[in-house]
Every structure is written in structure tokens, then in C-alpha cells.
C-alpha atoms as a PDB file:
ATOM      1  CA  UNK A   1     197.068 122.570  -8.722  1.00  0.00           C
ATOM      2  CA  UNK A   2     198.096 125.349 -11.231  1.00  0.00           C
ATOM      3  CA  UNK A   3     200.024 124.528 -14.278  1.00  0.00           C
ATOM      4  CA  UNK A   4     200.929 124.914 -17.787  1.00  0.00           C
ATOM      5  CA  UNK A   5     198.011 124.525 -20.464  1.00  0.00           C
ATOM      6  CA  UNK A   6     199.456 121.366 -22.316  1.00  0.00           C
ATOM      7  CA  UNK A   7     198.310 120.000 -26.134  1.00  0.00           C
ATOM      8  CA  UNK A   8     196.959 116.843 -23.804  1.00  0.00           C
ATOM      9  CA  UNK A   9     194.268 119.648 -22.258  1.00  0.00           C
ATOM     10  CA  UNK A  10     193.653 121.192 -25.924  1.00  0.00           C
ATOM     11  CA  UNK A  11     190.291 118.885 -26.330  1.00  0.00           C
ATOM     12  CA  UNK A  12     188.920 119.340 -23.155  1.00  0.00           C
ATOM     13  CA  UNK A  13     189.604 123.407 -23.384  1.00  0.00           C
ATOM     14  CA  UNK A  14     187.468 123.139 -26.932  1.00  0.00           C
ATOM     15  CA  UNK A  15     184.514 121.588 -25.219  1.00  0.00           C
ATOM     16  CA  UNK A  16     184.253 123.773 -22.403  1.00  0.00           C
ATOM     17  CA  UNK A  17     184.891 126.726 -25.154  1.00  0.00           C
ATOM     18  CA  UNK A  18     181.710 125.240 -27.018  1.00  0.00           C
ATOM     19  CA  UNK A  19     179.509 125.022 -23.503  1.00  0.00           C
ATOM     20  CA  UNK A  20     179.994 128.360 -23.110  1.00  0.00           C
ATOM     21  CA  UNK A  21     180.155 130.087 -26.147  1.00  0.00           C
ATOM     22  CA  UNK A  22     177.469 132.537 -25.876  1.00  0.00           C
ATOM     23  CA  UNK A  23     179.913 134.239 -23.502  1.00  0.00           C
ATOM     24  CA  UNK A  24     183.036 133.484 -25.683  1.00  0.00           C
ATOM     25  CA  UNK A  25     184.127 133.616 -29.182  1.00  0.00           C
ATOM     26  CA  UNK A  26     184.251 130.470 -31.206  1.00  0.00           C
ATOM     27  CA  UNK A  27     187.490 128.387 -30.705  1.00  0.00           C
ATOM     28  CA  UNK A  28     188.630 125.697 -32.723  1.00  0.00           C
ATOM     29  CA  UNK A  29     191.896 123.692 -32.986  1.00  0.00           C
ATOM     30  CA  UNK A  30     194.257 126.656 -34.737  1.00  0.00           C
ATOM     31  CA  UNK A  31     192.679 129.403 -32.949  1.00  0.00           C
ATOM     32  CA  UNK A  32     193.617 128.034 -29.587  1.00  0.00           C
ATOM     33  CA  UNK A  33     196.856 127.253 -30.703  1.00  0.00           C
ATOM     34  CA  UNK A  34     197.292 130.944 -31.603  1.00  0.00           C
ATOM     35  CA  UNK A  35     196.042 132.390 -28.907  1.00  0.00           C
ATOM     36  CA  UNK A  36     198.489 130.488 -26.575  1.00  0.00           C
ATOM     37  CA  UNK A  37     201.442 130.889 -29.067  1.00  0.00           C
ATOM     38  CA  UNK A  38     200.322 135.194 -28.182  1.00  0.00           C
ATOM     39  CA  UNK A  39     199.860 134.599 -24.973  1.00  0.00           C
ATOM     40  CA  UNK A  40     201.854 135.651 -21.954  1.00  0.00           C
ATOM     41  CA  UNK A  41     199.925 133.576 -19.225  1.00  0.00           C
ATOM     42  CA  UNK A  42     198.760 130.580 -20.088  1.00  0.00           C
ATOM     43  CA  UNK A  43     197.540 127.920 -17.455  1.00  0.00           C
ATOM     44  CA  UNK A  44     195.261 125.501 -16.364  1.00  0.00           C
ATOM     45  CA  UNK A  45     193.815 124.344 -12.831  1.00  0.00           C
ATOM     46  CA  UNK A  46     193.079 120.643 -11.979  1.00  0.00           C
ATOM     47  CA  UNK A  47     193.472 119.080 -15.115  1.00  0.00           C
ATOM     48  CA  UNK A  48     192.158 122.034 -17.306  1.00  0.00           C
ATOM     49  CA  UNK A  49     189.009 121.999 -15.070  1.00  0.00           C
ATOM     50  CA  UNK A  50     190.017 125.807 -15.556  1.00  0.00           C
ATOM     51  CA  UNK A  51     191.943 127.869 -17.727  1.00  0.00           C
ATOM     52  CA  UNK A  52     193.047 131.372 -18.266  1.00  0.00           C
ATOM     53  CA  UNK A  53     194.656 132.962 -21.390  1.00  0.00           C
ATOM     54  CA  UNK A  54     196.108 136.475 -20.703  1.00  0.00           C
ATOM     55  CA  UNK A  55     198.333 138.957 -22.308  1.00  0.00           C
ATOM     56  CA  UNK A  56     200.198 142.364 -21.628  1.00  0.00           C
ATOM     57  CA  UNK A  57     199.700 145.360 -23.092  1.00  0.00           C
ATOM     58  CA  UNK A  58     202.044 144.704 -25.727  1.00  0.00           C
ATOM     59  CA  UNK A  59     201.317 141.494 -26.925  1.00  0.00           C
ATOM     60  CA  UNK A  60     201.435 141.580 -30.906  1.00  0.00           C
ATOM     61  CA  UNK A  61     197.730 141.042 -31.503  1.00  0.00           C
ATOM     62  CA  UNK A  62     195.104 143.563 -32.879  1.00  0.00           C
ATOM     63  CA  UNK A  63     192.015 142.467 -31.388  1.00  0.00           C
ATOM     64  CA  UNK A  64     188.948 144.825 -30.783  1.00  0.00           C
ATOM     65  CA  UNK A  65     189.046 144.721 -26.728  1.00  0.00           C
ATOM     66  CA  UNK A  66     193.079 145.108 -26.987  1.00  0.00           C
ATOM     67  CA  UNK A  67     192.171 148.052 -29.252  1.00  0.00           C
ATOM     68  CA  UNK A  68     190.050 149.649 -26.641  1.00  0.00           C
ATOM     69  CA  UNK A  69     192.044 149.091 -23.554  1.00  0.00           C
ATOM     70  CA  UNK A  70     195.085 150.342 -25.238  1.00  0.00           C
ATOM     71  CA  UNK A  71     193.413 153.680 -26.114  1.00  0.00           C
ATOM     72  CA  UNK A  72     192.482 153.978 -22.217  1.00  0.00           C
ATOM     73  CA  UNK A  73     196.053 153.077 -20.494  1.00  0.00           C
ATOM     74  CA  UNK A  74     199.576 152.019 -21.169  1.00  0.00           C
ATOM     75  CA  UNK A  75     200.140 149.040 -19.402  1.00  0.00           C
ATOM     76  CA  UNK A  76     197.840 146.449 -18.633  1.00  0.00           C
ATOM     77  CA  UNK A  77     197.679 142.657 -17.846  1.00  0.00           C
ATOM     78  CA  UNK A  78     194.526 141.718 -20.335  1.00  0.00           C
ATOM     79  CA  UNK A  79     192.374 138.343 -19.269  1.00  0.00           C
ATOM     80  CA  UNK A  80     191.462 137.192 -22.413  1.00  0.00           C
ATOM     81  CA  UNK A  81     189.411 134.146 -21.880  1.00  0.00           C
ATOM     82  CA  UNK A  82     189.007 132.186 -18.331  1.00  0.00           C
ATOM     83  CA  UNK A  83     186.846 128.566 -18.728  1.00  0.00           C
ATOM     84  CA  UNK A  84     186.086 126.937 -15.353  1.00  0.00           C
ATOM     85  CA  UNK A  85     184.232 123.641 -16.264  1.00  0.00           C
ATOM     86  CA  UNK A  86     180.671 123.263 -15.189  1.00  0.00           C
ATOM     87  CA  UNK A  87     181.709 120.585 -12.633  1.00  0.00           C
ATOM     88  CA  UNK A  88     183.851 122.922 -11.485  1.00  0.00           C
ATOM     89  CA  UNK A  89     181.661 125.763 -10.847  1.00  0.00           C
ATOM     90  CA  UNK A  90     182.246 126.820  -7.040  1.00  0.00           C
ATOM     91  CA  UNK A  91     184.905 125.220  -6.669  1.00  0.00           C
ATOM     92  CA  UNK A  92     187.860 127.924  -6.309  1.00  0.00           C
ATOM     93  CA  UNK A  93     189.450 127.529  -9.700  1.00  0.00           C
ATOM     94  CA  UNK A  94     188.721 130.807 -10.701  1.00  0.00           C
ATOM     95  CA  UNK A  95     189.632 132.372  -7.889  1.00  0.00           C
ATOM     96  CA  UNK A  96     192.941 130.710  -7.915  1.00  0.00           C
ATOM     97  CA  UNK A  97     193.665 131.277 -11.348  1.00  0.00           C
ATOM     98  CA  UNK A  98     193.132 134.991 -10.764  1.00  0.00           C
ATOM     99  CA  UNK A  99     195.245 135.469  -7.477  1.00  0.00           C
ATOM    100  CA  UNK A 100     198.161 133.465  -9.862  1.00  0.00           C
ATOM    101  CA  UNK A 101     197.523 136.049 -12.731  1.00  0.00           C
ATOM    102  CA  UNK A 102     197.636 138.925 -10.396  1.00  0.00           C
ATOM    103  CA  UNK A 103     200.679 137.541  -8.884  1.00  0.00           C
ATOM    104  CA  UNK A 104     202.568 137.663 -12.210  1.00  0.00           C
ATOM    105  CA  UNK A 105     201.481 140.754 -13.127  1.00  0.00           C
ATOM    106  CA  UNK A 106     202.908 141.998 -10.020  1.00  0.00           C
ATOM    107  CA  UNK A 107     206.213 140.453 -10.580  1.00  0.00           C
ATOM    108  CA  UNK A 108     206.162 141.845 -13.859  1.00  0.00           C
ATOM    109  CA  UNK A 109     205.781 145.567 -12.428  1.00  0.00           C
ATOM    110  CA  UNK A 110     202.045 145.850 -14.302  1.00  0.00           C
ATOM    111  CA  UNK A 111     199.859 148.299 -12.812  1.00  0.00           C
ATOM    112  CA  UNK A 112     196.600 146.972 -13.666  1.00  0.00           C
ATOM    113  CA  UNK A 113     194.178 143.509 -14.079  1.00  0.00           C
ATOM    114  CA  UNK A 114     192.393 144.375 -16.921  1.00  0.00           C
ATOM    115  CA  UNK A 115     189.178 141.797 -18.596  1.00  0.00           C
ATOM    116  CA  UNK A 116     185.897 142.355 -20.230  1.00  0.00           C
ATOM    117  CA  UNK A 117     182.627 140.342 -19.188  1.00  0.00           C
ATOM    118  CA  UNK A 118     179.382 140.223 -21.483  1.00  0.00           C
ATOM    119  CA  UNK A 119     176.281 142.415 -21.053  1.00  0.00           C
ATOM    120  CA  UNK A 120     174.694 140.852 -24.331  1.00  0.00           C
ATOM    121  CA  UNK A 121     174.075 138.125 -23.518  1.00  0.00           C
ATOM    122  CA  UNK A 122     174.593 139.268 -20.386  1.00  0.00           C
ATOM    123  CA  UNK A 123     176.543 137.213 -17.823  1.00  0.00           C
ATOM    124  CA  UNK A 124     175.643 138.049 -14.373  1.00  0.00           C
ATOM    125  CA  UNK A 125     177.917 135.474 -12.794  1.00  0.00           C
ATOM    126  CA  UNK A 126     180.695 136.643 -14.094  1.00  0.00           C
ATOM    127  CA  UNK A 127     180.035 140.489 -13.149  1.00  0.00           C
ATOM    128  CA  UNK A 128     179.578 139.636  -9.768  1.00  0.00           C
ATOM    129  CA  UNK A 129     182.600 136.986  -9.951  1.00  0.00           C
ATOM    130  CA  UNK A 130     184.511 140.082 -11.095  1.00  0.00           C
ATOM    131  CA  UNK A 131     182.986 142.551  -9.140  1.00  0.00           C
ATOM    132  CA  UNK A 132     183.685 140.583  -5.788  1.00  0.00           C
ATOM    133  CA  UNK A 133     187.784 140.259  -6.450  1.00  0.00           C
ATOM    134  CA  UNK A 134     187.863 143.845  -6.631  1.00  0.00           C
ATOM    135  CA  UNK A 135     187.439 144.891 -10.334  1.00  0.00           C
ATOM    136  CA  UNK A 136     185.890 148.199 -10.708  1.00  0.00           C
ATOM    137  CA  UNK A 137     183.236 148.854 -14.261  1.00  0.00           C
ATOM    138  CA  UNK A 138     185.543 151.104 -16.425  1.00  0.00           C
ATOM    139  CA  UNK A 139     183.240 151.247 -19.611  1.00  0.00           C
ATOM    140  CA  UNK A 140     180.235 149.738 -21.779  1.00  0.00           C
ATOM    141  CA  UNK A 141     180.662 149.142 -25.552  1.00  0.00           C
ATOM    142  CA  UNK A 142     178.501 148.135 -28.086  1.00  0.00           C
ATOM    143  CA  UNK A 143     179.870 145.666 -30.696  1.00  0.00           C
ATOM    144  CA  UNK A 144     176.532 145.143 -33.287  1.00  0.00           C
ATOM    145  CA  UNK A 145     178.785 143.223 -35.783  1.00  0.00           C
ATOM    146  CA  UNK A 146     179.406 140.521 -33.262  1.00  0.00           C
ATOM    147  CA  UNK A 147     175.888 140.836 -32.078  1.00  0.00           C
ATOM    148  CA  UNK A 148     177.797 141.660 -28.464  1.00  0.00           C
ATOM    149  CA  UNK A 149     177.827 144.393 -25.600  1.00  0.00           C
ATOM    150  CA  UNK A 150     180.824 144.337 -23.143  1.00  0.00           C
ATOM    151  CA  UNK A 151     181.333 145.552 -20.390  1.00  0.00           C
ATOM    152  CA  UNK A 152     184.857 146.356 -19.558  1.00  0.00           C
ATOM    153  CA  UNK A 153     186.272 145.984 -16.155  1.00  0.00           C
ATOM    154  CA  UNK A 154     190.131 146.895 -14.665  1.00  0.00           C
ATOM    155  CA  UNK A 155     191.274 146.690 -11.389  1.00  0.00           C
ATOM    156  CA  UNK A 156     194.500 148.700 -10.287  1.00  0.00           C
ATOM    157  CA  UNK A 157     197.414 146.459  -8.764  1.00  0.00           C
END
């Protein structure tokens, strides 16, 4: 059921991206391509249905919630961006995709889950998605020039 993201799943990744971009940056073509050329997890669930994008603490990417993590801890496994399809809502995806992430970042002797979940515009799914798998609230920033609030969530392995 879990998998590799492959270029045949690129299209279907952008259109979920668009559904739910109020909750995710803007993703075209090149962008996704970069962000899975950074990434160190990188997989899909039925058919792309779901995805998650992840990286460690090191990853060789200066992004603003990186930025902020890495000024908190050391080591981290960072969920960038997870997509479950509207179909697919309910459906376990996510939940699968995370106990697969955690299990890497296990084998890979990480310490901590680490992801960030809208407050503006808020995403109350997703807090209680993340607050039910065990993730603890570890901080609230403001981010006016993306017209964004996050709230940043980490949960120790």
C-alpha cells in the first residue's frame, strides 16, 4: 500500500496540492520536483491517494519552519507536507503514512517527529489528526508576510 512517490503520481500530487492550498504553499511542476530531489522520505499511499514529503534535520534547505525547528533542537525528522485526497479522507492513509515515517525515523536513530499545522487559516482537522497520534503543541508563530500563523507540533520518539 505504501510506496515510492513516482513522476506517474506528479499530476495527481499537484491537484490535491491546489484543493488544499489554503493549508499548503503553492506547488507547481519544479517545486515538487525539488522538494523530492531534498527530501529524505518521500512516499505515497494507494496510488498517491496520500503523500508525505519529510526531511531530517540536516537536509540542505533554508526554509522558514526548518529555520525555527533547528533553533529549538538538533535532530529532528521534519513532515513537510502530507496530502490525503478528499476521497480518501478517513480512510487510514494518514495514519499509515505516519506510523511508516515514524518507523524510519526510528531506524535512523532520530529522536523526534517534528511538523507544523495552520492556525491561520486554521485547520482544526489536522490539529486534532496530530494531536490524537501523540504530537504535543511546542510553539505558535506568526508569519504576516505569508499572511500565515503556525502552529508547531513535535512528538518525542
Amino acid at each position: 500500500m505504501i510506496g515510492p512517490i513516482l513522476q506517474t503520481h506528479h499530476a495527481k500530487i499537484l491537484r490535491m496540492n491546489d484543493e488544499f492550498v489554503y493549508w499548503l504553499s503553492p506547488l507547481n511542476q519544479d517545486a515538487l520536483a525539488n522538494l523530492l530531489n531534498l527530501a529524505h522520505y518521500k512516499k505515497q499511499a494507494d496510488d498517491a491517494n496520500g503523500i508525505l514529503i519529510g526531511y531530517a534535520h540536516d537536509v540542505d534547505y533554508d526554509h522558514k519552519n526548518l529555520k525555527w525547528l533547528r533553533a529549538r533542537f538538533n535532530q529532528f525528522y521534519y513532515i513537510d507536507r502530507i496530502i490525503i485526497s478528499a476521497a480518501a479522507h478517513g480512510k487510514g492513509l494518514g495514519r499509515a503514512l505516519y506510523a511508516d515515517f515514524e518507523a524510519e525515523a526510528r531506524r535512523k536513530g532520530l529522536s523526534r517527529l517534528v511538523c507544523e499545522v495552520n492556525t491561520k487559516p486554521n485547520n482544526p482537522g489536522s490539529h486534532y489528526f496530530h494531536e490524537n497520534l501523540g504530537f504535543k503543541a511546542i510553539g505558535d508563530v506568526d508569519y504576516p508576510d505569508f499572511n500565515a500563523s503556525l502552529r508547531y507540533y513535535e512528538k518525542p520518539l
